[in-house]
Structure formats: C-alpha cells, structure tokens
Protein backbone atom coordinates (compact mmCIF):
# COMPACT_ATOMS: atom_id res chain seq x y z
CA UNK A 1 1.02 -8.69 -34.78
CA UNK A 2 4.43 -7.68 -33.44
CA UNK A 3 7.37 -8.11 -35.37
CA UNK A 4 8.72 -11.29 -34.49
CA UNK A 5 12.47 -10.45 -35.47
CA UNK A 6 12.35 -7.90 -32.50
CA UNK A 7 11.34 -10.11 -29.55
CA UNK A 8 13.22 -9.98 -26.13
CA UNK A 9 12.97 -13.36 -24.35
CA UNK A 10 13.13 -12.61 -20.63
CA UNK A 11 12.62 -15.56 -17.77
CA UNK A 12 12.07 -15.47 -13.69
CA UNK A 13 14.84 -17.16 -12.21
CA UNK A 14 13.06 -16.78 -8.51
CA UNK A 15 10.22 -15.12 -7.17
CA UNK A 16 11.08 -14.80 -3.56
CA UNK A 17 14.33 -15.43 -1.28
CA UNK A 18 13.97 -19.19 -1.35
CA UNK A 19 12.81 -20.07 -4.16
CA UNK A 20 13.66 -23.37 -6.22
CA UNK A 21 16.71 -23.83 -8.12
CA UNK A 22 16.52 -26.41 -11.15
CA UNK A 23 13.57 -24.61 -12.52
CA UNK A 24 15.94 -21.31 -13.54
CA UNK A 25 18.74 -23.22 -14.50
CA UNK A 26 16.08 -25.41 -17.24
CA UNK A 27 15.48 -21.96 -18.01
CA UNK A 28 18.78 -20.74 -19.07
CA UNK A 29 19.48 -23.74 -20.73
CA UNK A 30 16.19 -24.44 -23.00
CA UNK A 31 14.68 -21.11 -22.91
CA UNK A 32 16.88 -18.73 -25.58
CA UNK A 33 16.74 -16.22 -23.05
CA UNK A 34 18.14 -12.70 -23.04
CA UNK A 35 17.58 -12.01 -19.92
CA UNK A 36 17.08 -13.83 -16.43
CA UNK A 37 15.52 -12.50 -13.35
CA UNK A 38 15.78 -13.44 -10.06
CA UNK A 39 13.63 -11.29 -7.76
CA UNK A 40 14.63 -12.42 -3.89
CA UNK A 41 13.82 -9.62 -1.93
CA UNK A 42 10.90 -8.79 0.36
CA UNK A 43 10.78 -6.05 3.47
CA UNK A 44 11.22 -8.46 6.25
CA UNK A 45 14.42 -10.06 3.59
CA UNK A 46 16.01 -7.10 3.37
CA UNK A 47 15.62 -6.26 7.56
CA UNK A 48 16.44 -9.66 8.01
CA UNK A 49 19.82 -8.92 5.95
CA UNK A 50 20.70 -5.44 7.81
CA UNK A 51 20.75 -7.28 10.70
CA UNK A 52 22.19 -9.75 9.70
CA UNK A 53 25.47 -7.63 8.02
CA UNK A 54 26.01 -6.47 12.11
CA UNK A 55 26.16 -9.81 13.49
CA UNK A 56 30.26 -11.16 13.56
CA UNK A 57 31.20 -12.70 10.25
CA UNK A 58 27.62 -11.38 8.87
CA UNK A 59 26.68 -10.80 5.60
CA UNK A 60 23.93 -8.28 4.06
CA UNK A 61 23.41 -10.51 0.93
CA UNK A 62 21.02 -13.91 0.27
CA UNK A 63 22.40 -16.61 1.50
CA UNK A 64 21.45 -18.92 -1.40
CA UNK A 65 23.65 -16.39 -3.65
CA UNK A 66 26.58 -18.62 -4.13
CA UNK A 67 24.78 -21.58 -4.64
CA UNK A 68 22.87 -19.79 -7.26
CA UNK A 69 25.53 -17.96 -8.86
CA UNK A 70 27.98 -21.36 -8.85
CA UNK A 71 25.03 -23.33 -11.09
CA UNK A 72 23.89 -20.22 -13.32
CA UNK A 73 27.04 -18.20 -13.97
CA UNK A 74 28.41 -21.15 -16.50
CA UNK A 75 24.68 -21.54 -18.07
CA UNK A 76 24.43 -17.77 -18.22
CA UNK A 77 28.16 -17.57 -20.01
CA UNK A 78 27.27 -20.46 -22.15
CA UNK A 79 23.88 -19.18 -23.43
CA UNK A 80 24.75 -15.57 -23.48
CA UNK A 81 22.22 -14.94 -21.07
CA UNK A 82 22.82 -11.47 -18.53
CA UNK A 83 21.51 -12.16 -15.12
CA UNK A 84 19.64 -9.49 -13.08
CA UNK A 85 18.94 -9.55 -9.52
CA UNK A 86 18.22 -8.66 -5.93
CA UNK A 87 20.15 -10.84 -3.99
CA UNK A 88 22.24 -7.95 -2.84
CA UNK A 89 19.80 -6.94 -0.52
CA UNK A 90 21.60 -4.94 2.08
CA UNK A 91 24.92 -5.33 0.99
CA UNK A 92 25.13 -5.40 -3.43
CA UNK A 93 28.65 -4.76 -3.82
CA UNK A 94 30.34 -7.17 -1.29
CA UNK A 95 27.26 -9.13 -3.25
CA UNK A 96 29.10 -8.03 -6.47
CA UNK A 97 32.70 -9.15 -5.53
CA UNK A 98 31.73 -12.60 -3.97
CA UNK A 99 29.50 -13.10 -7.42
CA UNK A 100 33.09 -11.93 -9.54
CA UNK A 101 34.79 -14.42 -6.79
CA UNK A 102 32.69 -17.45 -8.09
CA UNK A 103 33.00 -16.43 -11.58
CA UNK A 104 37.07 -16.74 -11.17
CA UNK A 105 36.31 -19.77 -9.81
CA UNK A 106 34.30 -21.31 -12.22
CA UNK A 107 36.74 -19.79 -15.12
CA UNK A 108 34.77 -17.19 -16.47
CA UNK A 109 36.89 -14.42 -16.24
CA UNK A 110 35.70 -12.55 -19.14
CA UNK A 111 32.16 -11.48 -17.17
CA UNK A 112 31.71 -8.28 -16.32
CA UNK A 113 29.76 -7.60 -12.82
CA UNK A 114 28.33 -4.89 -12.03
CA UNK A 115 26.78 -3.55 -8.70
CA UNK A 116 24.38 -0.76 -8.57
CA UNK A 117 24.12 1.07 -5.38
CA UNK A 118 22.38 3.59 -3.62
CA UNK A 119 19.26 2.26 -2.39
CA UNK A 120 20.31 2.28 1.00
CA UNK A 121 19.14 5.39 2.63
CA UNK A 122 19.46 5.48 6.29
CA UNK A 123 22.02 8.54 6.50
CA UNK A 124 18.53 9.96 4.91
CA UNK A 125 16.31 8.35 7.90
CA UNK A 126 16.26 11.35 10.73
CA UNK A 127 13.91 10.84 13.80
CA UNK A 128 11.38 13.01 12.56
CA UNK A 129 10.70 11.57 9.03
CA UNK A 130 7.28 10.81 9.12
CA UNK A 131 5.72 6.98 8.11
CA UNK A 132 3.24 6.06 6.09
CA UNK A 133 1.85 3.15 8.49
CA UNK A 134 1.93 3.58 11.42
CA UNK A 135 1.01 7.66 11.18
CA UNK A 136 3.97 8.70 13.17
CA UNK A 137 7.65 9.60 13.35
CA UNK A 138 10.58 7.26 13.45
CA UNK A 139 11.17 8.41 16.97
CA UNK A 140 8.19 7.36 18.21
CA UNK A 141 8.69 3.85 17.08
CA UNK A 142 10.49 3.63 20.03
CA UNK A 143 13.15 1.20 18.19
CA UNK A 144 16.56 0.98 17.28
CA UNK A 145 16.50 1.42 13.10
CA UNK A 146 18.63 -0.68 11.27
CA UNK A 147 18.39 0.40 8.10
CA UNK A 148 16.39 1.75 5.38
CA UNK A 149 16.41 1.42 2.00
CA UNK A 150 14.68 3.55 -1.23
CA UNK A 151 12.52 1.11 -4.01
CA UNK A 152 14.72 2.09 -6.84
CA UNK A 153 13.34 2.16 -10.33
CA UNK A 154 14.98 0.83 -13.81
CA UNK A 155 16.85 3.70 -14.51
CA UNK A 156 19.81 2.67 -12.04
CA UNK A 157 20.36 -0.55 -13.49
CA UNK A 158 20.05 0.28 -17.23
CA UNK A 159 23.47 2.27 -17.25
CA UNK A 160 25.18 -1.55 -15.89
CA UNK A 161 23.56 -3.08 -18.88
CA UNK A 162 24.04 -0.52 -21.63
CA UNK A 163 27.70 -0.68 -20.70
CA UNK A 164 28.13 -4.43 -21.50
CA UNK A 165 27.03 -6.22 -17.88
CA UNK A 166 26.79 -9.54 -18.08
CA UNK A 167 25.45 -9.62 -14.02
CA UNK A 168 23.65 -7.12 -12.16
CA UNK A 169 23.62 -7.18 -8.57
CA UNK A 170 21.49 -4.69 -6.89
CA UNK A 171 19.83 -3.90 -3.37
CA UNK A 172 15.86 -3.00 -3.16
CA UNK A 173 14.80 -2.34 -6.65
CA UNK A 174 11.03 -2.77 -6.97
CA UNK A 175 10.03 -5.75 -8.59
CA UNK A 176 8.90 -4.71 -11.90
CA UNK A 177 11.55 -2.56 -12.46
CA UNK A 178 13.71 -5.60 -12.32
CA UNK A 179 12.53 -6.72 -15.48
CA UNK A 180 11.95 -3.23 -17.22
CA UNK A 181 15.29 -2.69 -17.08
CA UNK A 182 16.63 -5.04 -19.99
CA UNK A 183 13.64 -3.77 -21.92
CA UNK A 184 14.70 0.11 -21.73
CA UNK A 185 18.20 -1.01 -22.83
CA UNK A 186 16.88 -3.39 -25.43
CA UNK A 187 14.54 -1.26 -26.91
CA UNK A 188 15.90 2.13 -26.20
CA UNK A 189 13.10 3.60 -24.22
CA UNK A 190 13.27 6.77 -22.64
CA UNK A 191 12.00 7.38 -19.08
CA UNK A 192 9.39 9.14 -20.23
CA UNK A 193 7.80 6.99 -22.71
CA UNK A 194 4.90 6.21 -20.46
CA UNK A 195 3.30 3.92 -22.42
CA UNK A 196 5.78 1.81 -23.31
CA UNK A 197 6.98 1.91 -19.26
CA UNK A 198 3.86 0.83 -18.36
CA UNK A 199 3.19 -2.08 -20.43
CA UNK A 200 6.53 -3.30 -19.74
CA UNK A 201 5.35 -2.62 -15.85
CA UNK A 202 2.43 -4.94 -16.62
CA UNK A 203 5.01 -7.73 -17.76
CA UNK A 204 7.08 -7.28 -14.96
CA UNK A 205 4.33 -7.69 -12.50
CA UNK A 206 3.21 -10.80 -13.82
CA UNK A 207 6.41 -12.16 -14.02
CA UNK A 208 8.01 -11.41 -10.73
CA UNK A 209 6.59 -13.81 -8.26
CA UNK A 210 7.83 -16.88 -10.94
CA UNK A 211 5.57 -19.90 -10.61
CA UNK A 212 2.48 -17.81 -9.53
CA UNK A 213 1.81 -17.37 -13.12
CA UNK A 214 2.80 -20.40 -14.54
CA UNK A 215 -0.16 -22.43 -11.77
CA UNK A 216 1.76 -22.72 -8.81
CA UNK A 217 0.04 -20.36 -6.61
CA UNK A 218 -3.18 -20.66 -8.67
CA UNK A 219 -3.55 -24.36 -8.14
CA UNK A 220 -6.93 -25.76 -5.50
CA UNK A 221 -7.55 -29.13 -6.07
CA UNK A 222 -11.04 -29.76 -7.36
CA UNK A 223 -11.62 -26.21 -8.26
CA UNK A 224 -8.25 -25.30 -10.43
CA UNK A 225 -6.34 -27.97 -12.08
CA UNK A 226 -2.57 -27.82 -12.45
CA UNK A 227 -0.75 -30.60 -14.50
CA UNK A 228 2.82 -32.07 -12.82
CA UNK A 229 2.28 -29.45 -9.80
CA UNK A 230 6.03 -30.77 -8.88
CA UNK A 231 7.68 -30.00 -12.13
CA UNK A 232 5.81 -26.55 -12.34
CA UNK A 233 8.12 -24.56 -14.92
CA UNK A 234 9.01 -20.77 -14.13
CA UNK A 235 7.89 -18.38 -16.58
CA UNK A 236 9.31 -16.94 -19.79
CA UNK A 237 8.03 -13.36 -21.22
CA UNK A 238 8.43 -12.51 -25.05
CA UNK A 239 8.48 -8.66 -24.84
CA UNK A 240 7.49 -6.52 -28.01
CA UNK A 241 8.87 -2.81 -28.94
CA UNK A 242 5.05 -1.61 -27.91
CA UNK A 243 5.67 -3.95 -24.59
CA UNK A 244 2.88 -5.88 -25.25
CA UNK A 245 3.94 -9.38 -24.04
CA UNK A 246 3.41 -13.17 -24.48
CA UNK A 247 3.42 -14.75 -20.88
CA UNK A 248 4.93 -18.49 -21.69
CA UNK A 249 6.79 -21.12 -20.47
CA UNK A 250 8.66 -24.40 -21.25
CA UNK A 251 6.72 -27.15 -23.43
CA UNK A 252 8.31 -30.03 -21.28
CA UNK A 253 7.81 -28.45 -18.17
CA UNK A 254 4.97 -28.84 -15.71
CA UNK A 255 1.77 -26.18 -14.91
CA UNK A 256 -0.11 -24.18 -16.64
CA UNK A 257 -0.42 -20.51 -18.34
CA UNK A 258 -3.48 -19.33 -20.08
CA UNK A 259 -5.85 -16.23 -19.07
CA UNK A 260 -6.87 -17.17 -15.75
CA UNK A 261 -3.50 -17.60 -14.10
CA UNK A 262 -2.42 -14.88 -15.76
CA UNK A 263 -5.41 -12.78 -14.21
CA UNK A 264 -4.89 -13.79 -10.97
CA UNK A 265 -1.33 -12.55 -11.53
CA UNK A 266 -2.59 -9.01 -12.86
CA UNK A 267 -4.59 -7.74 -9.73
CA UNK A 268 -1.98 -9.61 -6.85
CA UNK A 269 -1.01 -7.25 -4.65
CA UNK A 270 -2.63 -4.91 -6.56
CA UNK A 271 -4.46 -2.01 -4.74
CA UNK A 272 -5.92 0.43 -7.25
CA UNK A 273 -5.84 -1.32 -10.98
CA UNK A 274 -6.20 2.01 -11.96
CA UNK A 275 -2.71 3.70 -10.53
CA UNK A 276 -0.09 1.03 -9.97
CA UNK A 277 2.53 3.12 -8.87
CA UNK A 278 5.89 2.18 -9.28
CA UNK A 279 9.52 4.13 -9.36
CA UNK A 280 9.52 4.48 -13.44
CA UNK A 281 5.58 5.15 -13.96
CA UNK A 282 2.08 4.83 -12.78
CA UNK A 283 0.39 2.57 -14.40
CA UNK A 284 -3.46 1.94 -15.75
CA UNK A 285 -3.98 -1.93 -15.52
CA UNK A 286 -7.93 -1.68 -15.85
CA UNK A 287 -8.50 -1.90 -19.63
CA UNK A 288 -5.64 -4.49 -20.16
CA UNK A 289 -6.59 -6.92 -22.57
CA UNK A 290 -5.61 -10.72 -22.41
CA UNK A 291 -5.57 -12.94 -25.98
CA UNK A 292 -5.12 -16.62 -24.86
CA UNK A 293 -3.31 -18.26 -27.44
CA UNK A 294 -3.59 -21.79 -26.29
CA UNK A 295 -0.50 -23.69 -25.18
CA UNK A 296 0.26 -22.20 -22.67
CA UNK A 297 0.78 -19.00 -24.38
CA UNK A 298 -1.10 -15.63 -22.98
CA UNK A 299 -0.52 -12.02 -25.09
CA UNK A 300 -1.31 -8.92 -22.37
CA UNK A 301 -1.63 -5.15 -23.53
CA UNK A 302 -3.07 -2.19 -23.27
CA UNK A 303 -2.03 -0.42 -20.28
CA UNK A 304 -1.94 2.89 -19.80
CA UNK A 305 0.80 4.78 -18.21
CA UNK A 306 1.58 8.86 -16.84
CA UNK A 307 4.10 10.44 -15.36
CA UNK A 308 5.86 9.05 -12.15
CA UNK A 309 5.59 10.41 -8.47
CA UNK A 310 8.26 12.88 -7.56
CA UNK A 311 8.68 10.51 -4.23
CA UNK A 312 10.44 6.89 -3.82
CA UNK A 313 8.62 4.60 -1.49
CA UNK A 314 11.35 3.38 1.83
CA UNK A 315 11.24 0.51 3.22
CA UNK A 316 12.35 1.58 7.39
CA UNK A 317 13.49 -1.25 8.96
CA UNK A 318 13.47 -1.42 13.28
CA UNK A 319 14.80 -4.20 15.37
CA UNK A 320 11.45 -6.14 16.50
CA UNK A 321 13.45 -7.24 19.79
CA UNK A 322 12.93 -11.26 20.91
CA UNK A 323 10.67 -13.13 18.89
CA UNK A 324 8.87 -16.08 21.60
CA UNK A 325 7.19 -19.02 19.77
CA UNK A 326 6.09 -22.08 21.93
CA UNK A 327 3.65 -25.21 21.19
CA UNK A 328 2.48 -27.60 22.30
CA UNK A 329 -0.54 -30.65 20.63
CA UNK A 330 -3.48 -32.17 22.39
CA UNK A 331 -5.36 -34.73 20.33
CA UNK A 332 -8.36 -36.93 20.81
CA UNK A 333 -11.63 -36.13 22.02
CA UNK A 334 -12.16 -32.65 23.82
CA UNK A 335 -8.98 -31.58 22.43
CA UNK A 336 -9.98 -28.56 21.19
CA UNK A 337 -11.44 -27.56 25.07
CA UNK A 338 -8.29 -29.07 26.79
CA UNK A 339 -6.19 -26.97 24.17
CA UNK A 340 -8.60 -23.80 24.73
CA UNK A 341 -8.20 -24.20 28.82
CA UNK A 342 -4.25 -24.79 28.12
CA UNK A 343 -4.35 -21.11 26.57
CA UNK A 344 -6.24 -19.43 28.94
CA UNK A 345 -3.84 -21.26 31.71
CA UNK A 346 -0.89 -19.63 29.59
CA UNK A 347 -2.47 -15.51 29.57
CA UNK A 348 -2.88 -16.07 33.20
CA UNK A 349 0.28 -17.25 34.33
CA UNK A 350 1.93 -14.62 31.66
CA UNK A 351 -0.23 -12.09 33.32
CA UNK A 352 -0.69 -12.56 36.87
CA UNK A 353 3.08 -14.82 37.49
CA UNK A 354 5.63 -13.29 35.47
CA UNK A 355 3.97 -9.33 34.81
CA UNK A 356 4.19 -9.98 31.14
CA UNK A 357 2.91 -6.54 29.54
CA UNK A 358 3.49 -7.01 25.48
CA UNK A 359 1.20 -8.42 23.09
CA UNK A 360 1.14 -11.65 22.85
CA UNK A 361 -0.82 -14.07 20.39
CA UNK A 362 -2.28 -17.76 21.51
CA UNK A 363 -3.54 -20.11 18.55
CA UNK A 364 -5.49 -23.32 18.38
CA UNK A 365 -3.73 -24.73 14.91
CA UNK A 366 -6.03 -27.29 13.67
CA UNK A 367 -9.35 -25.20 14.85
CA UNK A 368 -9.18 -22.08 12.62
CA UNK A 369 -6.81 -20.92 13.24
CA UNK A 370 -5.43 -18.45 10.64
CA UNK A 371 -8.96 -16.87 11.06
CA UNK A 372 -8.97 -16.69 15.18
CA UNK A 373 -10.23 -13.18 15.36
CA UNK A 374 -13.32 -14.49 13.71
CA UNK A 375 -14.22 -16.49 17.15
CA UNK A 376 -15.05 -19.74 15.26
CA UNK A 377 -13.78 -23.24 15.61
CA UNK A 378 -14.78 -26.36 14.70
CA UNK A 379 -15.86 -28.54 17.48
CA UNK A 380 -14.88 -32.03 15.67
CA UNK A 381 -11.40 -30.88 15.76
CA UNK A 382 -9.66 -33.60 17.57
CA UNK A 383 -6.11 -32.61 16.67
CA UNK A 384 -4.61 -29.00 17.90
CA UNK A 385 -1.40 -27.71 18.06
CA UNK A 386 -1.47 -25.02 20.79
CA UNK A 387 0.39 -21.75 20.15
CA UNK A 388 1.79 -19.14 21.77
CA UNK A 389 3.87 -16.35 20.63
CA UNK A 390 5.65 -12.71 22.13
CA UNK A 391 7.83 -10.06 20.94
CA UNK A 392 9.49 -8.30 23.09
CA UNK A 393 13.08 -6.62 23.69
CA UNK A 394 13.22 -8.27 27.13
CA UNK A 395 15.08 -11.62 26.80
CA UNK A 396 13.72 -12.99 30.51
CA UNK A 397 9.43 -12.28 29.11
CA UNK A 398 10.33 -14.12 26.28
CA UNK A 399 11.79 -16.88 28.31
CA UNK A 400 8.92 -17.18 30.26
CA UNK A 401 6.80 -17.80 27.30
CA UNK A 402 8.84 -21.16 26.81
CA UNK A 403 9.11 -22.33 30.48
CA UNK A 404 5.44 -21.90 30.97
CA UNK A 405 4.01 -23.54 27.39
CA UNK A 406 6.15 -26.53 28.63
CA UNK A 407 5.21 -26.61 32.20
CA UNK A 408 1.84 -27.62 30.66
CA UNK A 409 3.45 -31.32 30.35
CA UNK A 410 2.66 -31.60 33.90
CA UNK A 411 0.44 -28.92 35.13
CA UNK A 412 -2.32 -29.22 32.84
CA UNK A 413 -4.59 -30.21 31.28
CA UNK A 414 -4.95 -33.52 30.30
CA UNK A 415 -2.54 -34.68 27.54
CA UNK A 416 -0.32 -31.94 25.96
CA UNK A 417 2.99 -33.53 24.44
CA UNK A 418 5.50 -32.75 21.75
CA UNK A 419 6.40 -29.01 23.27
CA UNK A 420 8.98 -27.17 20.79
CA UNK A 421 10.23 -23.78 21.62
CA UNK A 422 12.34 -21.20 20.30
CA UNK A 423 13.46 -17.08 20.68
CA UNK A 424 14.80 -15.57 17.57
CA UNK A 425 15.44 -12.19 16.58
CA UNK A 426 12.80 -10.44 14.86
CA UNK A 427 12.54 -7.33 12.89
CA UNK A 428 9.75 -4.60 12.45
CA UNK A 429 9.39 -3.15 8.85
CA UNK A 430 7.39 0.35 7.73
CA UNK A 431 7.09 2.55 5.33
CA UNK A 432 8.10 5.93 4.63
CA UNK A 433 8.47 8.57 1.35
CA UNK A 434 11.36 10.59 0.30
CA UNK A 435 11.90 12.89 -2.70
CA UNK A 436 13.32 11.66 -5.77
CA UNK A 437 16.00 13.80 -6.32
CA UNK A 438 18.03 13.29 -2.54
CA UNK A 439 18.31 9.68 -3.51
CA UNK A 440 21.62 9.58 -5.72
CA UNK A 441 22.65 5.92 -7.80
CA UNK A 442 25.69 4.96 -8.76
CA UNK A 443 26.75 1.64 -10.85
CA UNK A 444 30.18 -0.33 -9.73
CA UNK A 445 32.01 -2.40 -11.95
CA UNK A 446 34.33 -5.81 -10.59
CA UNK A 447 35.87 -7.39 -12.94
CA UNK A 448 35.68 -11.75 -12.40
C-alpha cells in the first residue's frame, strides 16, 4: 500500500477549450487539492488562436481565460491550490500578465505567475521541413503558415513551480505532461526516472480529457449507466511516490469511476499501448493493472517506461482559406429522395454554373450521415437536413455555395425550408518533428 502521508491530490479543471466551469471550481473548493489542471488546448485551438492574435485587437490566448481565472484565482488563493494550464495557447505571456491583471483585481497580490515559453517554433518552420501527414514539405502545402508550435514536455514547467508559482500559464504542452509536472516537483523526480515518468504519464492520460473518466464520455443509455449525467463531477488523482494512482472524484457529485471508465480512458487516443510516446518518456501501458476499489475509487500501475525520443512532435498550422457551410431540411415522406435530388442539383450547378474546382462535401443529416462514405441510408428517414460545405481561399466559390443551397427555396425540389448559411475562416493543421535540443524554454515571472 502506498504511504498515505505522501499523497499528491491533483484535479482536471477542463478537458478541452470549452469545457464547464462549476465543476473545477467544486473542485478547488471540496477537493484538498494540490494541484489543478486545466488542459484547453487542441491543434485546430491553438491555429484557431494564431490567427486569431493577427486579427485587430486579437488575442492568442482562450477566450474563457478571464472568466476562469476571475472564479478560480480566489478559490485557488484560499485553498492553497497552484493552477496549471494551457490557456496560453499562442500567446502565454500576454496570457500571463492579463491572469496577474485579474489577480490585482481580485486582491491577490501576493500570487506569483509565471509564464513558460518557447513552444512556439515557427522561426524553426523553413519551407523544406518535411511533415509527417501529409508526406511532403511545408512548401508544397501551398498555404500561408501561421504558426507552429513544439509539444513541450514537464521539464519546462517544473522550474515555475519549484520556484514558488502559484499559476502556470503555458502554450502547447502535451497533455500528460501537464499533470507530470507537479509530480516531478512534488516528488523530486529526475527526467530520467523512467518508471516513475511513465506511471505518472499513465495518470496524466487518464486525467486530461476531465469528465471522460469520471462517465461523461462513457455514458450510452441502455448499455452504460451514468448516475446525475448533469452533475457529472471532474476527476481527482491521488498520486503515490511510485506514481501509482487512485483515479477519484467527489462523493456528492454526479457519474461514475470504477475500472471500466477508467479503461476506456487508458487506450483513448491511444495508438500503440505498447509505446505511448510523449515529450518526458515512452511509455508501456499494456501490462497496467487496474484494482477497483469501489466508490468510485480506481488504483492504476504498472507501466513501464524508457528513454524519450530525441525529437518533439510540431503542431504546423496553415490558413485553411474560406470555410462554406449551407443547409437546408426537407421533411415528410420522400424526404430523403427530394433531399438526395437537392444535392445532386447543388454539385451540378457548383460544377457546370459557377466552375467550382475544390472539394466540396454534401450530407443528408438525419440519413447517416456521419457514415456517408459507407453509401447507406435509411429509407424511413422522413426528416433531413441537407448539407453542403467548401473550403476554399476564393471568397466569390464560397459565396456561391450559399446563394445556390438557398436558391433551392424556389428552384427545387419540393419543400426545402429553414436555409442557414455561413463563411468563416478555417485553418489546416499537420504535423511535423524537430530535434530536441533547437527547441530552447524559458520561464517568465509577473508579479499580480
């Protein structure tokens, strides 16, 4: 049994960019944390912010950051509880100093915020650095970049907490490392004790995505039941010196944790069980053991761990150009054949009218969609929501997506109504490798 007088108590404050607010802030206040995490940051996130930080009056963070940081900051203070997370995305430090601006605000003075920079690597980016998917150069994207940024691993946020941070603000950070961070301060790790990296790794993973471990993603009514789906609680790790972990949550709070949401957890997003590779380690998930406890308590170990690649995983970000996206319903009987002939209207006028030449995507919502390529629908569907989508950097193609789904109202067929249309931006994301060693962090203090 670990020794319970050496626990670190570390909770998911967010999974994703949007995720839900009063479930952290229970957190903070019921939880006896040491540590919360709030992991906001996805490829098409962090695009989404580079372009963002060129518009006028732009900013490279998350937008939900002040709300956040206004509700936790005080509960943080109050509990002693240091706050880690990605919400810098493109832009940590201004991140940093609007975080120190809210802490003023809210009286807290005494924090100490740090930023830790040096993920972003697009003075790195040349036109011949090759990508992992697609198998060619940057150049022959054919593009503009906007950015690109390095996964960075614990290591460049430990330095912010073993000098006394009470908030960490940092860019792209992969997930895991977010949360193996406080543990390597806590517990003194080096970053070369493999083993101990990769069971914290393990904790990490299952904590990162929040609620998916604690039921949210695992409920399916009628196959896997999940109590108060509403009040689903975010989860709360108890981390050992070994790294083995007990995956928890809050008694009063809704969902559910025991060894099958914590499996489904394990092997998300998980390619090869056996090398999970990661900035700080690579790590062995396949002979991980799992003890349910009962209420809602879950101890994981056993992972294996050896030495990490000599390479950081970028995340190359391109603008995508004009993103078309056009609808329009038919409902009733032969719906899904009036929608069907509506589409086939649509690629001919696209084609033949207006010389459209990009890829474009039509969906029958309501008939299988999600699975078009697949060629099935269901015939009883008498409710379909036609679709029709383009990217492209010419703002006049995309336009003619929307004039033409809503010339439907008139042209035909029989009974299309409630057309919504809209061109956004859009960005394109892939994936490249650079060495280690050119990638160079650096942690920035700003006082509240």
């Amino acid at each position: 049994m670990p020794d319970q007088t050496d626990i670190l108590r570390i909770g998911t404050g967010a999974g994703f960019s949007s995720d839900r607010l009063d479930p952290a802030m229970e957190l903070v206040e019921h939880g006896s944390l040491d540590a919360i995490i709030f992991e906001c940051l996805g490829e098409r996130t962090l695009a989404f912010a580079h372009r963002d930080m060129q518009l006028a009056n732009g900013t490279g963070y998350n937008p939900l950051l002040v709300k956040r940081m206004n509700h936790l900051l005080p509960l943080c203070s109050h509990h002693n509880t240091c706050l880690i997370t990605n919400m810098g995305a493109a832009d940590p430090l201004a991140a940093a100093v609007r975080t120190s601006e809210i802490a003023a605000q809210c009286q807290l003075g005494h924090l100490n915020i740090a930023a830790v920079l040096g993920d972003d690597v697009t003075h790195l980016i040349t036109p011949d650095v090759e990508l992992i998917e697609p198998e060619c150069t940057v150049a022959q994207i054919g593009r503009p970049m906007i950015g690109a940024n390095a996964y960075l691993g614990s290591q460049s946020i430990t330095p912010a907490l073993t000098r006394g941070a009470d908030a960490v603000i940092t860019g792209r950070v992969a997930d895991p490392s977010l949360f193996l961070a406080p543990m390597q301060a806590h517990f003194g790790w080096t970053h070369h004790d493999w083993q101990q990296l990769a069971n914290g790794t393990v904790a990490g993973h299952l904590m990162e995505c929040a609620a998916q471990v604690t039921g949210g993603y695992f409920a399916d009514p009628g196959f896997k039941e999940v109590d108060e789906l509403a009040r689903v609680g975010f989860p709360i790790a108890e981390i050992s010196r070994d790294g083995s972990v007990v995956i928890t949550k809050l008694p009063t709070t809704g969902g559910r944790v025991d060894s099958q949401t914590v499996k489904e957890q394990l092997y998300y997003e998980v390619h090869d069980p056996s090398a999970y590779i990661t900035p700080d380690v690579i790590a062995d998930f396949s002979m991980v053991e799992l003890n349910d406890q009962g209420d809602n308590r879950v101890m994981v170990c056993g992972a294996k761990g050896r030495a990490r690649t000599e390479t950081l995983k970028v995340t190359v970000a391109f603008d995508g150009g004009h993103l078309a996206e056009a609808e329009v319903s038919y409902a009733g009987p032969g719906a899904l054949n009036r929608a069907q002939l509506a589409g086939e209207v649509i690629n001919q006028r696209l084609d033949k009218v207006h010389g459209s030449v990009n890829e474009r995507r039509i969906d029958l919502i309501g008939a299988a969609s999600l699975h078009a390529s697949a060629g099935k629908f269901s015939p009883d569907s008498k409710d379909i929501r036609l679709r029709c989508a383009l990217r492209t950097p010419d703002p006049e193609e995309a336009a003619n997506v929307l004039w033409e789904m809503e010339a439907l109202l008139c042209c035909g067929p029989a009974g299309g109504a409630g057309y919504r249309g809209h061109i956004t931006p859009s960005v394109l994301t892939y994936s490249a490798l650079l060495e280690r060693d050119r990638i160079k962090t650096t942690v920035e203090f700003i006082q509240a």
